[in-house]
N, C-alpha and C. Protein backbone atom coordinates (compact mmCIF):
# COMPACT_ATOMS: atom_id res chain seq x y z
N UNK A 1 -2.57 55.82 -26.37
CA UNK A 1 -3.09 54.47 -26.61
C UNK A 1 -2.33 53.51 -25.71
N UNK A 2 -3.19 52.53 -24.95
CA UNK A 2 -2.02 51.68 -24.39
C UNK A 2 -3.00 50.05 -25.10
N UNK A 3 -1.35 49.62 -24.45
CA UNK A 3 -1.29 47.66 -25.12
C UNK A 3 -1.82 47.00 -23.92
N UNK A 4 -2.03 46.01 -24.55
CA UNK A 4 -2.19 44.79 -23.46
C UNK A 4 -0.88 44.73 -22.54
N UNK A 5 0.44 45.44 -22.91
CA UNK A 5 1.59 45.09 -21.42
C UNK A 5 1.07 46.50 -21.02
N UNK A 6 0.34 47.05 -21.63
CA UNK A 6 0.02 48.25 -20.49
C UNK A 6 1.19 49.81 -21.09
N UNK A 7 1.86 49.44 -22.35
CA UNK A 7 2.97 50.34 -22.79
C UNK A 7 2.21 51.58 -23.43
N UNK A 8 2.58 52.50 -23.62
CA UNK A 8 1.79 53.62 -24.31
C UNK A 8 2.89 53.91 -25.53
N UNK A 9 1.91 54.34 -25.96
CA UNK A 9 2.95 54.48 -27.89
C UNK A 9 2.16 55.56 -27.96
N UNK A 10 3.25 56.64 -28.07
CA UNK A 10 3.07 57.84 -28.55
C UNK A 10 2.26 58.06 -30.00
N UNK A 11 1.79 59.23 -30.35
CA UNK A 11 1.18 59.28 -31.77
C UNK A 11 1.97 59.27 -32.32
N UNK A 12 3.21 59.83 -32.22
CA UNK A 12 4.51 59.65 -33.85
C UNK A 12 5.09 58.34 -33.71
N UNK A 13 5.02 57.22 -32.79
CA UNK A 13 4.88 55.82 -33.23
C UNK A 13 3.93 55.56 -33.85
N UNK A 14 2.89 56.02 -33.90
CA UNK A 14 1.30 55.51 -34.41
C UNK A 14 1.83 55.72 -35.74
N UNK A 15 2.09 57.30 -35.99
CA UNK A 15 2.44 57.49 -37.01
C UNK A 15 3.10 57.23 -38.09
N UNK A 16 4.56 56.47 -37.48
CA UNK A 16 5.58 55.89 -37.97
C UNK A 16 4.79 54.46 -38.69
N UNK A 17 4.03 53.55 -37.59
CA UNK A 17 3.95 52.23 -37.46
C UNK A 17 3.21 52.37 -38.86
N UNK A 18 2.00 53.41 -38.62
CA UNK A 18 0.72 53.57 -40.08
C UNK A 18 1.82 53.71 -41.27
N UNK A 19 2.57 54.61 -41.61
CA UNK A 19 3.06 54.71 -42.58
C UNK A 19 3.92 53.57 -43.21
N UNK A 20 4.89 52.93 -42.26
CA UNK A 20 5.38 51.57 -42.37
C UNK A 20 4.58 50.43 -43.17
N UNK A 21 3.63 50.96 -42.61
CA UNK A 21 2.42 49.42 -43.17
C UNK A 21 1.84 50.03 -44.50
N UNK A 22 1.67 51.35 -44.99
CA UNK A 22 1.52 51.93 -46.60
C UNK A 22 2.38 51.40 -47.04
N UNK A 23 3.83 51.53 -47.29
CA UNK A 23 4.88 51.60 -47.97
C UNK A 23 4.89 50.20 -48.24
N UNK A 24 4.78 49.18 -47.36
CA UNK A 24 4.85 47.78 -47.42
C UNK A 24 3.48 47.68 -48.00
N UNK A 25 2.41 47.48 -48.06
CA UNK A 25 1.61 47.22 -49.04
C UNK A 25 2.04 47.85 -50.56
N UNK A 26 2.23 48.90 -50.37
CA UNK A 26 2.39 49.86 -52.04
C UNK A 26 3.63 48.86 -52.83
N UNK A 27 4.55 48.38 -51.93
CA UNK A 27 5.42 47.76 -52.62
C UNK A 27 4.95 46.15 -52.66
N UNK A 28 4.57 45.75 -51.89
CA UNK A 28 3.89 44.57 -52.25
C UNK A 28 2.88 44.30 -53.39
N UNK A 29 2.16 45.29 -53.54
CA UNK A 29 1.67 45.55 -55.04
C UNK A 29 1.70 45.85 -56.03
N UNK A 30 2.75 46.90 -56.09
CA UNK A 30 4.13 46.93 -57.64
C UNK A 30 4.74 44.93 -57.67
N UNK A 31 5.02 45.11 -56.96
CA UNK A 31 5.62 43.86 -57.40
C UNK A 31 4.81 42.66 -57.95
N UNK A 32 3.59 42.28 -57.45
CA UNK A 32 2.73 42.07 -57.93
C UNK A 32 2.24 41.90 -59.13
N UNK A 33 2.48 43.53 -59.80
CA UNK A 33 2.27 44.43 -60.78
C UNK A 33 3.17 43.76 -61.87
N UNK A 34 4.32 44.05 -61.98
CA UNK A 34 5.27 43.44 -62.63
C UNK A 34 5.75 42.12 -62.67
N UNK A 35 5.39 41.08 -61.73
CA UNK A 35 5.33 40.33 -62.61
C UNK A 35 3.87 39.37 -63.49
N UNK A 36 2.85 39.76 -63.37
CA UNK A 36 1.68 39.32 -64.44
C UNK A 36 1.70 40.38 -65.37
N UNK A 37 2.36 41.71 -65.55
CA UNK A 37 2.63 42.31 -66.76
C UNK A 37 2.88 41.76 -68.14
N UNK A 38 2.32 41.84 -69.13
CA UNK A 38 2.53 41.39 -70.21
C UNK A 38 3.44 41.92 -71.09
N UNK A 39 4.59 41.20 -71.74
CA UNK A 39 5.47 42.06 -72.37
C UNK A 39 5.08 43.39 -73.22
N UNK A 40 5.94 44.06 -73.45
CA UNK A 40 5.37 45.54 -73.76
C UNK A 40 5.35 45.34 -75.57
N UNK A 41 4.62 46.10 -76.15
CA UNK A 41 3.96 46.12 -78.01
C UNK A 41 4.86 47.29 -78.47
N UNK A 42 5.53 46.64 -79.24
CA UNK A 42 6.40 47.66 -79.91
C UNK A 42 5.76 48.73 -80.50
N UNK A 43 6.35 49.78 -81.34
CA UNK A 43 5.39 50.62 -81.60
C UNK A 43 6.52 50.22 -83.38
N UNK A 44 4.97 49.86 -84.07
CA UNK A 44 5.39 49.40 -85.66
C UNK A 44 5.67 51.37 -85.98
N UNK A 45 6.83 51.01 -86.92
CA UNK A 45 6.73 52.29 -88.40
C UNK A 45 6.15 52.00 -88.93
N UNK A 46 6.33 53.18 -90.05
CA UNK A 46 5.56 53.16 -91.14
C UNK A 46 6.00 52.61 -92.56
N UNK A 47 7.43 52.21 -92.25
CA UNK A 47 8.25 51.14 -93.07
C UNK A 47 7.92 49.44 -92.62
N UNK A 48 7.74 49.64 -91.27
CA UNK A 48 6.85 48.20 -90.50
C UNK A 48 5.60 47.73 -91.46
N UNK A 49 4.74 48.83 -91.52
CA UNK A 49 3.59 48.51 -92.24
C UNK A 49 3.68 48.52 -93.56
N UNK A 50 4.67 49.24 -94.05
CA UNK A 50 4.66 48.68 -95.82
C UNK A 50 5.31 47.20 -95.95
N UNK A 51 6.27 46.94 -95.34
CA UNK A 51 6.95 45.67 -95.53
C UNK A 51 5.36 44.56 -95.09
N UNK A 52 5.18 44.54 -93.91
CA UNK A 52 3.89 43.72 -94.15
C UNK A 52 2.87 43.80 -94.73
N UNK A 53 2.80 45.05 -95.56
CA UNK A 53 1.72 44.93 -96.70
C UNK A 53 2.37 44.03 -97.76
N UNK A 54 3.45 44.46 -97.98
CA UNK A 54 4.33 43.77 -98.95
C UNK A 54 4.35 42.40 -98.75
N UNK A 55 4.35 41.76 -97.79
CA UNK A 55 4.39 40.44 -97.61
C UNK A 55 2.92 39.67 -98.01
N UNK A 56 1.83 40.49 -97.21
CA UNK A 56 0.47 39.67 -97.50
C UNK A 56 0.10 39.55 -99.18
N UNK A 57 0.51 40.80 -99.77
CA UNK A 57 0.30 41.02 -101.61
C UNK A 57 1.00 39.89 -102.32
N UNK A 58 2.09 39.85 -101.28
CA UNK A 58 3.20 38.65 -102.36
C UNK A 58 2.73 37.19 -102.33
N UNK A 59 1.93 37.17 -101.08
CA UNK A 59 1.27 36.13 -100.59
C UNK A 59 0.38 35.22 -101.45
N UNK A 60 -0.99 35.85 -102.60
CA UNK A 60 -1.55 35.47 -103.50
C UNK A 60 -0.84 34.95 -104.72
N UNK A 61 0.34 36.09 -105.05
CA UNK A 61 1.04 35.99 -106.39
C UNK A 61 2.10 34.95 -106.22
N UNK A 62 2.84 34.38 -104.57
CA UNK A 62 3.17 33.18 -105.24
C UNK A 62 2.62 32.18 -104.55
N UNK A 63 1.23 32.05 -104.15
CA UNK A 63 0.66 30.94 -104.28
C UNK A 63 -0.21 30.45 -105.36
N UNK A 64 -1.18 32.02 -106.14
CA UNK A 64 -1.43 31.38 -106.97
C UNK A 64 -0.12 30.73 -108.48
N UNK A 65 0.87 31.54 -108.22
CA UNK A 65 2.02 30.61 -109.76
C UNK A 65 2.36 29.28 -108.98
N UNK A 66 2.56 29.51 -108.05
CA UNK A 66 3.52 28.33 -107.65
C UNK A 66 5.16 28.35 -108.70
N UNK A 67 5.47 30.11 -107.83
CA UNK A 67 6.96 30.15 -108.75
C UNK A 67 7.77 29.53 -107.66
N UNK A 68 9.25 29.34 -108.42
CA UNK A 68 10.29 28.29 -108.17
C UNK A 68 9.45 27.48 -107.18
N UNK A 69 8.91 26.78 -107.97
CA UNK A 69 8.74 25.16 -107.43
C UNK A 69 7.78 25.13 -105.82
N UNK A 70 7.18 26.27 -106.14
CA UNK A 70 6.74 26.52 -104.46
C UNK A 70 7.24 27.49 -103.50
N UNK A 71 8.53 27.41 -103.84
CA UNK A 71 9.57 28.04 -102.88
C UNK A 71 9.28 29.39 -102.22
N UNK A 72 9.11 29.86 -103.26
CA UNK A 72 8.56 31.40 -103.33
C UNK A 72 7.81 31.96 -102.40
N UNK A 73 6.53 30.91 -102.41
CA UNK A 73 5.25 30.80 -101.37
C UNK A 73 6.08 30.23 -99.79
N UNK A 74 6.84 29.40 -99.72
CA UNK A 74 7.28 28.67 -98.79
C UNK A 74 8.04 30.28 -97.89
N UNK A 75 9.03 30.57 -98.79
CA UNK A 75 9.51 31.28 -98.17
C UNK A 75 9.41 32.89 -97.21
N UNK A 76 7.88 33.39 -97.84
CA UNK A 76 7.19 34.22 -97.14
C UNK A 76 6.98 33.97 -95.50
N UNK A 77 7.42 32.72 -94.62
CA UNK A 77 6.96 32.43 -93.81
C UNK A 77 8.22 32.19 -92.99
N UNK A 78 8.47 32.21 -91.85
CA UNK A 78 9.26 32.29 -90.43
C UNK A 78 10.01 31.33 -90.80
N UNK A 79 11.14 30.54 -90.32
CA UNK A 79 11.46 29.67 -89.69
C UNK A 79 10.75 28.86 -89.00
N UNK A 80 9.41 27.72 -88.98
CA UNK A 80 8.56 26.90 -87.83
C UNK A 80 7.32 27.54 -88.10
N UNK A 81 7.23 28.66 -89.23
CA UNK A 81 6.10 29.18 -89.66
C UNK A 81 5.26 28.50 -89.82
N UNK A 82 3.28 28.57 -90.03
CA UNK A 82 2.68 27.69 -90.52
C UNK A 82 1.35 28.20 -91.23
N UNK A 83 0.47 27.27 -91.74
CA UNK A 83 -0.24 27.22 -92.45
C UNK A 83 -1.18 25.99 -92.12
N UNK A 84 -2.42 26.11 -91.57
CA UNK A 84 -3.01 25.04 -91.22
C UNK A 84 -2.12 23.91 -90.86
N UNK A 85 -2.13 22.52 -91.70
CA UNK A 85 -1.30 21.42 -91.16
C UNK A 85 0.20 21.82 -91.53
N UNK A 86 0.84 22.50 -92.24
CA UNK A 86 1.61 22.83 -93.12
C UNK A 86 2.93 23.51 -92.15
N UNK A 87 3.77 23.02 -91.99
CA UNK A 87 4.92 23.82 -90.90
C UNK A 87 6.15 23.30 -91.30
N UNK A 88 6.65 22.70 -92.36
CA UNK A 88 7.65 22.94 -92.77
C UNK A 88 8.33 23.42 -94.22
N UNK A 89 9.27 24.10 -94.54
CA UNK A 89 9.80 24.83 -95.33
C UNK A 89 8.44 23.88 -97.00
N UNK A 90 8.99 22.33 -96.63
CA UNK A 90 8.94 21.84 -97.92
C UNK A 90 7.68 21.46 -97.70
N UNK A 91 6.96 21.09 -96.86
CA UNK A 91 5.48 20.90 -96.69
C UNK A 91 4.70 22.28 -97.48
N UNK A 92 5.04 23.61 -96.83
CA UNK A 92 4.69 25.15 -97.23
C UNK A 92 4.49 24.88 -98.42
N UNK A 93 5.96 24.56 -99.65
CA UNK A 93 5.86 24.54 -100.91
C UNK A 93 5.20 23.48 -101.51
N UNK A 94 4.67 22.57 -101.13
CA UNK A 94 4.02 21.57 -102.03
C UNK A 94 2.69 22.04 -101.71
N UNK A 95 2.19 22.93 -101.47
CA UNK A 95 0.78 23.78 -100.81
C UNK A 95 0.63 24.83 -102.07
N UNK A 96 1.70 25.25 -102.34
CA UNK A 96 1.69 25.80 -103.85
C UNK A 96 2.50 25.49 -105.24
N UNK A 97 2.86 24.10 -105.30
CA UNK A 97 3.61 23.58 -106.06
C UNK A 97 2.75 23.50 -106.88
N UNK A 98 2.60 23.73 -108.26
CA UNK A 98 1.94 23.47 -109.57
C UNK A 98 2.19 22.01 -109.11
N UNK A 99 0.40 21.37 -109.41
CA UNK A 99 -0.33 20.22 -110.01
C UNK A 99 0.01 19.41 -107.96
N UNK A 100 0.69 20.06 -106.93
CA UNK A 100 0.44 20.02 -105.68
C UNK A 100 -0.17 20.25 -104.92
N UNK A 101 -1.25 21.12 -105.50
CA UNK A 101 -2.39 21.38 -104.71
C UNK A 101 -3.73 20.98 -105.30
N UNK A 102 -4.88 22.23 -104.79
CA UNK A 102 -6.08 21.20 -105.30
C UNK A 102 -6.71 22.55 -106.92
N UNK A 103 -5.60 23.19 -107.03
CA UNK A 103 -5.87 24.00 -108.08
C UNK A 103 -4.95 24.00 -108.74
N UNK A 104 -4.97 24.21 -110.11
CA UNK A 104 -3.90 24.64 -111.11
C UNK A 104 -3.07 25.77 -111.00
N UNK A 105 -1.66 25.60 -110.81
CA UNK A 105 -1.04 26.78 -110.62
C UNK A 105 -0.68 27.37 -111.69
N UNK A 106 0.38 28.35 -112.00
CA UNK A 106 1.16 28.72 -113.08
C UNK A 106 1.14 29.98 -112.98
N UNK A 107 2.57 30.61 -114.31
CA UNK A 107 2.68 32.08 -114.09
C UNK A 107 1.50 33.11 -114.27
N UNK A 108 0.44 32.14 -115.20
CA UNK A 108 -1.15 33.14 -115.65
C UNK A 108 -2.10 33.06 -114.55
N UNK A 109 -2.15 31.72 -113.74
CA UNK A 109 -3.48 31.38 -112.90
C UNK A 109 -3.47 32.87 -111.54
N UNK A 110 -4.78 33.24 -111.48
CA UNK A 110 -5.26 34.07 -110.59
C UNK A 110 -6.05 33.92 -109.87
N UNK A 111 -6.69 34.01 -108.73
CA UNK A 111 -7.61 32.96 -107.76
C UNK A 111 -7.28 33.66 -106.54
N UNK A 112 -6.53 34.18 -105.99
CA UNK A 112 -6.81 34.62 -104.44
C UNK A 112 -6.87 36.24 -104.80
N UNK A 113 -7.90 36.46 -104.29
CA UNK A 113 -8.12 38.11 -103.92
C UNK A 113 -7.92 38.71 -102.42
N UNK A 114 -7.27 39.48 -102.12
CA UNK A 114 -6.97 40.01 -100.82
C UNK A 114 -7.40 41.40 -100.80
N UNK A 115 -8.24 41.82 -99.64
CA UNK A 115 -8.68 43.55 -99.22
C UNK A 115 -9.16 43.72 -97.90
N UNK A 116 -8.97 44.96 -97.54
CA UNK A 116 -9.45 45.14 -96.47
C UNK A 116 -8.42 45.15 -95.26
N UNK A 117 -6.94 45.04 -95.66
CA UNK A 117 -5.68 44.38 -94.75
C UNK A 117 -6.06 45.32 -93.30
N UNK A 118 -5.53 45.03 -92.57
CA UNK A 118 -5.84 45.66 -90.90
C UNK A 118 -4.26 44.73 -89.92
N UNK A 119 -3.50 45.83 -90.07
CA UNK A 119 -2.43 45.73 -89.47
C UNK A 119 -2.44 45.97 -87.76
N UNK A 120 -1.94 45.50 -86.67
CA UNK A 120 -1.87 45.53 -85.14
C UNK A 120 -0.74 45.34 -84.42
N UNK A 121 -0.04 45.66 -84.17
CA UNK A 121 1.22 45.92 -83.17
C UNK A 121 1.16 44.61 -82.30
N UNK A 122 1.87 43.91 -81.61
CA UNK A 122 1.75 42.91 -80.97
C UNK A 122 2.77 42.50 -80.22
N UNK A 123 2.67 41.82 -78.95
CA UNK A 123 4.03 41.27 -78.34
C UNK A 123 5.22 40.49 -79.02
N UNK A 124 4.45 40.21 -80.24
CA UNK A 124 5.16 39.01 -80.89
C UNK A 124 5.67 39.69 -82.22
N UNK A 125 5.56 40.65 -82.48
CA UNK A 125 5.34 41.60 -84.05
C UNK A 125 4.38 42.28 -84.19
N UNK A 126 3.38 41.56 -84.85
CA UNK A 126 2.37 42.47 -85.47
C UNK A 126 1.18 41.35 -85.60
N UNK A 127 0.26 41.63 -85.44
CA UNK A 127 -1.05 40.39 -86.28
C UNK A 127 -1.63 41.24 -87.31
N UNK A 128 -1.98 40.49 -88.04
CA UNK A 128 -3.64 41.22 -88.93
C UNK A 128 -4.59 40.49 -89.39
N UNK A 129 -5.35 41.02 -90.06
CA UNK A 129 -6.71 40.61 -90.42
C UNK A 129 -6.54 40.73 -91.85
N UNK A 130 -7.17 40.17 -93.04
CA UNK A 130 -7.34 40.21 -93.99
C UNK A 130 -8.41 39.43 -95.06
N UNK A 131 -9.61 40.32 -95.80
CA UNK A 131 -10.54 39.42 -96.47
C UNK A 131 -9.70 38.68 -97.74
N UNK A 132 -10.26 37.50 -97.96
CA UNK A 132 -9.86 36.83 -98.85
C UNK A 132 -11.24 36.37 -99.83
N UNK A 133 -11.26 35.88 -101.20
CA UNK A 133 -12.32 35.74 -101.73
C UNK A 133 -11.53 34.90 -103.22
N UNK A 134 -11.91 33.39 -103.35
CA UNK A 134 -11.01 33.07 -104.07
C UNK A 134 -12.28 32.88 -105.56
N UNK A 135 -11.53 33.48 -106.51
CA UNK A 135 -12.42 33.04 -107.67
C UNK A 135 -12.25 32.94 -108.65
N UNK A 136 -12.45 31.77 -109.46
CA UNK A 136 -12.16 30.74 -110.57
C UNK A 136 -12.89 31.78 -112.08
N UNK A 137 -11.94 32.45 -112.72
CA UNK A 137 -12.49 32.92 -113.37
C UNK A 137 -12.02 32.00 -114.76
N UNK A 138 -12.60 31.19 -114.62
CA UNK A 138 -12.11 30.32 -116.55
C UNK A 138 -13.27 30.37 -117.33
N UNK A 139 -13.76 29.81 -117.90
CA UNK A 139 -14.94 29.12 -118.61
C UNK A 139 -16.11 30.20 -118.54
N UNK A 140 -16.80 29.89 -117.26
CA UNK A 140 -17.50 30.43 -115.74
C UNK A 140 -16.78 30.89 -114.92
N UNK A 141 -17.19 32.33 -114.75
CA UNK A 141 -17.02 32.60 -113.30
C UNK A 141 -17.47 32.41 -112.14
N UNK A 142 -16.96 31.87 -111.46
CA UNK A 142 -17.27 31.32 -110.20
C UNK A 142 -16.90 31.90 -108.40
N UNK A 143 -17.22 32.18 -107.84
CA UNK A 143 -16.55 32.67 -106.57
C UNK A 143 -16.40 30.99 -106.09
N UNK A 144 -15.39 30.65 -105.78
CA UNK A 144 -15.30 29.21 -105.16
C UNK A 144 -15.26 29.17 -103.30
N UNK A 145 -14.97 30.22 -102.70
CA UNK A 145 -14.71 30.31 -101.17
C UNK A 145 -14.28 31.74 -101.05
N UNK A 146 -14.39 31.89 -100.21
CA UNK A 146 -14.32 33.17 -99.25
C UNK A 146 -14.46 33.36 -97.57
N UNK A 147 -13.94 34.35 -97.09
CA UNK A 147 -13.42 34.63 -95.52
C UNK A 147 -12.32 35.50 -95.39
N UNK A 148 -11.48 35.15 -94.34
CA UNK A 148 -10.47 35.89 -93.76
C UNK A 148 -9.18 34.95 -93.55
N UNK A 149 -8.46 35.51 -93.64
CA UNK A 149 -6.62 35.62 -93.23
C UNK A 149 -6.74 35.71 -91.73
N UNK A 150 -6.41 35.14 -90.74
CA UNK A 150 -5.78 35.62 -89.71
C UNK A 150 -4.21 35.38 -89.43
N UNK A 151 -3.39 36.60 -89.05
CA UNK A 151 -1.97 36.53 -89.23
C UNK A 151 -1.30 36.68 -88.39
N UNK A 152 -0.17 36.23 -87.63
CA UNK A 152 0.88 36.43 -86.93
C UNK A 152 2.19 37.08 -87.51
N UNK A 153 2.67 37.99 -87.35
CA UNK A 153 3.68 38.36 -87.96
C UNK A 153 5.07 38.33 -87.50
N UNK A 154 6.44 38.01 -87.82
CA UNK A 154 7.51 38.14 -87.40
C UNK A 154 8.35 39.24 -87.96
N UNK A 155 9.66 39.46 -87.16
CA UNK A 155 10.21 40.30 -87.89
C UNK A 155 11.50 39.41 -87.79
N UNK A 156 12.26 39.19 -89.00
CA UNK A 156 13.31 38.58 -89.33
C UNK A 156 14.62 38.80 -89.93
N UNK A 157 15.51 38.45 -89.73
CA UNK A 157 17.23 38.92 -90.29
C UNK A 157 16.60 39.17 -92.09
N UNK A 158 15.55 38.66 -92.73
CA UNK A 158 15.60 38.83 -93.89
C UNK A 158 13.72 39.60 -94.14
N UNK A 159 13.68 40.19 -93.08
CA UNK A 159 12.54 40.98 -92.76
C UNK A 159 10.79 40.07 -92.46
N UNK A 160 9.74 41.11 -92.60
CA UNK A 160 8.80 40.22 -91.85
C UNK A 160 8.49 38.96 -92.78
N UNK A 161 8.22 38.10 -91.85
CA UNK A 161 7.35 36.93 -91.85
C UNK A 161 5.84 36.13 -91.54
N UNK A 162 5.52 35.35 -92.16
CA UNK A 162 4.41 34.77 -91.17
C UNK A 162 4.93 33.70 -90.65
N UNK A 163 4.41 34.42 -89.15
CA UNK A 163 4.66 32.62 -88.28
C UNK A 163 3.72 32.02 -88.42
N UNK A 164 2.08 33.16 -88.38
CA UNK A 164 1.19 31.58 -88.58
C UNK A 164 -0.02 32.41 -89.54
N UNK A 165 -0.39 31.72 -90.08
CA UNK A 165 -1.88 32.44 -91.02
C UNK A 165 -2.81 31.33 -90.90
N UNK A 166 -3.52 31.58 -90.76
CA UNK A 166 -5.32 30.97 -90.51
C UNK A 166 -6.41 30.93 -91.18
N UNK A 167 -6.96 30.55 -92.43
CA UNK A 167 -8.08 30.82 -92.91
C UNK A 167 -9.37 30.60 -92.14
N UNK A 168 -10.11 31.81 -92.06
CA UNK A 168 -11.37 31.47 -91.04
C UNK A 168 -12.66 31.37 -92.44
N UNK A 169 -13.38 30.88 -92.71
CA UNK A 169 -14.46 30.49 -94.18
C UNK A 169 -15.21 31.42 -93.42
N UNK A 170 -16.20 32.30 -94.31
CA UNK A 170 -16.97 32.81 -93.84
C UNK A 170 -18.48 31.85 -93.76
N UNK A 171 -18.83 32.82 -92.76
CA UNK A 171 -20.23 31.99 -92.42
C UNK A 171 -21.54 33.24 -92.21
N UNK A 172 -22.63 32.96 -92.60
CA UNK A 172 -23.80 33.56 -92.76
C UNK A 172 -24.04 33.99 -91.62
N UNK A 173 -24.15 35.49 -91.20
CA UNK A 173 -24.53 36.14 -89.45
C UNK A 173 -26.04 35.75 -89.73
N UNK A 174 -26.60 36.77 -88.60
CA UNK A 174 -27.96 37.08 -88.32
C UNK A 174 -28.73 37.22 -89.29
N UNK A 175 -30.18 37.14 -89.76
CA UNK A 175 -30.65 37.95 -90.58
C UNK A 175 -31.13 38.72 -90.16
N UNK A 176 -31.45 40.01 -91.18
CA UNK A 176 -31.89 41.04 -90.70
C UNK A 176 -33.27 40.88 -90.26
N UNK A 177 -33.80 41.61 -89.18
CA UNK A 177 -35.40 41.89 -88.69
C UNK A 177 -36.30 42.09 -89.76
N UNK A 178 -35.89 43.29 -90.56
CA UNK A 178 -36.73 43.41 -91.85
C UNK A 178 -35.79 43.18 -93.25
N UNK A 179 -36.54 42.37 -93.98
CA UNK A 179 -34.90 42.27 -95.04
C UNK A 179 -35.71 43.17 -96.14
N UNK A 180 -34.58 43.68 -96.88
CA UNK A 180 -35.09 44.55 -97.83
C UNK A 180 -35.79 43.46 -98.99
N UNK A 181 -36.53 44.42 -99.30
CA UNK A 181 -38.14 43.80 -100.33
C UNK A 181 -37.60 43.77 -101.91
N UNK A 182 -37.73 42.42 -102.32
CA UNK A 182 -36.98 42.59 -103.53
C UNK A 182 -37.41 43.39 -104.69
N UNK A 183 -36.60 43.94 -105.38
CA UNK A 183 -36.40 45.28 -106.45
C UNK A 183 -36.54 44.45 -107.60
């Protein structure tokens, strides 16, 4: 092969030069690589997943008492944890403080139902999913609301937490093409 000065380059320059220019791309693209990488997802136990079952269960029982004063409920949650508007320790507890919210609390009252939990590994801990279905059983029974939990989970010096939970209300999908014919 010759250049414009007219030099000839052997094929094991060719050779050299081609390979030179692989190695420098291949590494220009690892690098690349690493840094838009997203931190790596721990891999939860199976002590991981009971403790956050444990947390979402405890979740109903002290919001619906509203034991010690709220606290109870408050304290299921991170450090900066939250709850819709709700992000501090004492904000948390007046969310389940008997005669602080928009329901009656106490050691008898029952009202949040939780199923369906769906645990996920995450950069941050863990998230999950969870149905909720709240219902007023006094007088009348009533279903009053229903939907989902969405959860952020931490793991903490005094084990997991929520940093953030979300109620999503459910809402009516599609209807069906043919709906079944009433019985």
């Amino acid at each position: 092969m010759v250049t414009k000065d007219g030099l000839m380059l052997t094929w094991k320059t060719q050779i050299v030069m081609a390979l030179s220019l692989g190695v420098l791309t291949l590494v220009a693209v690892q690098a690349q690589q690493r840094t838009t990488r997203t931190p790596p997802v721990p891999i939860l136990t199976p002590a991981d997943y009971l403790q956050i079952q444990q947390l979402v269960a405890r979740y109903s029982y002290a919001l619906d008492t509203g034991a010690n004063n709220g606290f109870d409920y408050a304290d299921l949650f991170a450090p900066g944890g939250s709850f819709g508007s709700a992000t501090t320790r004492e904000q948390l507890a007046a969310t389940a403080r008997p005669g602080g919210g928009h329901y009656p609390r106490g050691p008898q009252f029952v009202f949040h139902y939780t199923s369906n939990h769906v645990i996920e590994a995450s950069p941050e801990g863990a998230t999950g999913k969870v149905y909720v279905v709240e219902i007023d059983a006094g007088e009348k029974v009533l279903i009053e609301d229903g939907g989902h939990y969405e959860d952020v989970y931490v793991k903490t010096p005094q084990g997991w937490r929520f940093k953030s939970r979300s109620f999503i209300k459910t809402k009516p999908g599609t209807p069906p093409a043919n709906p079944r014919p009433p019985r």
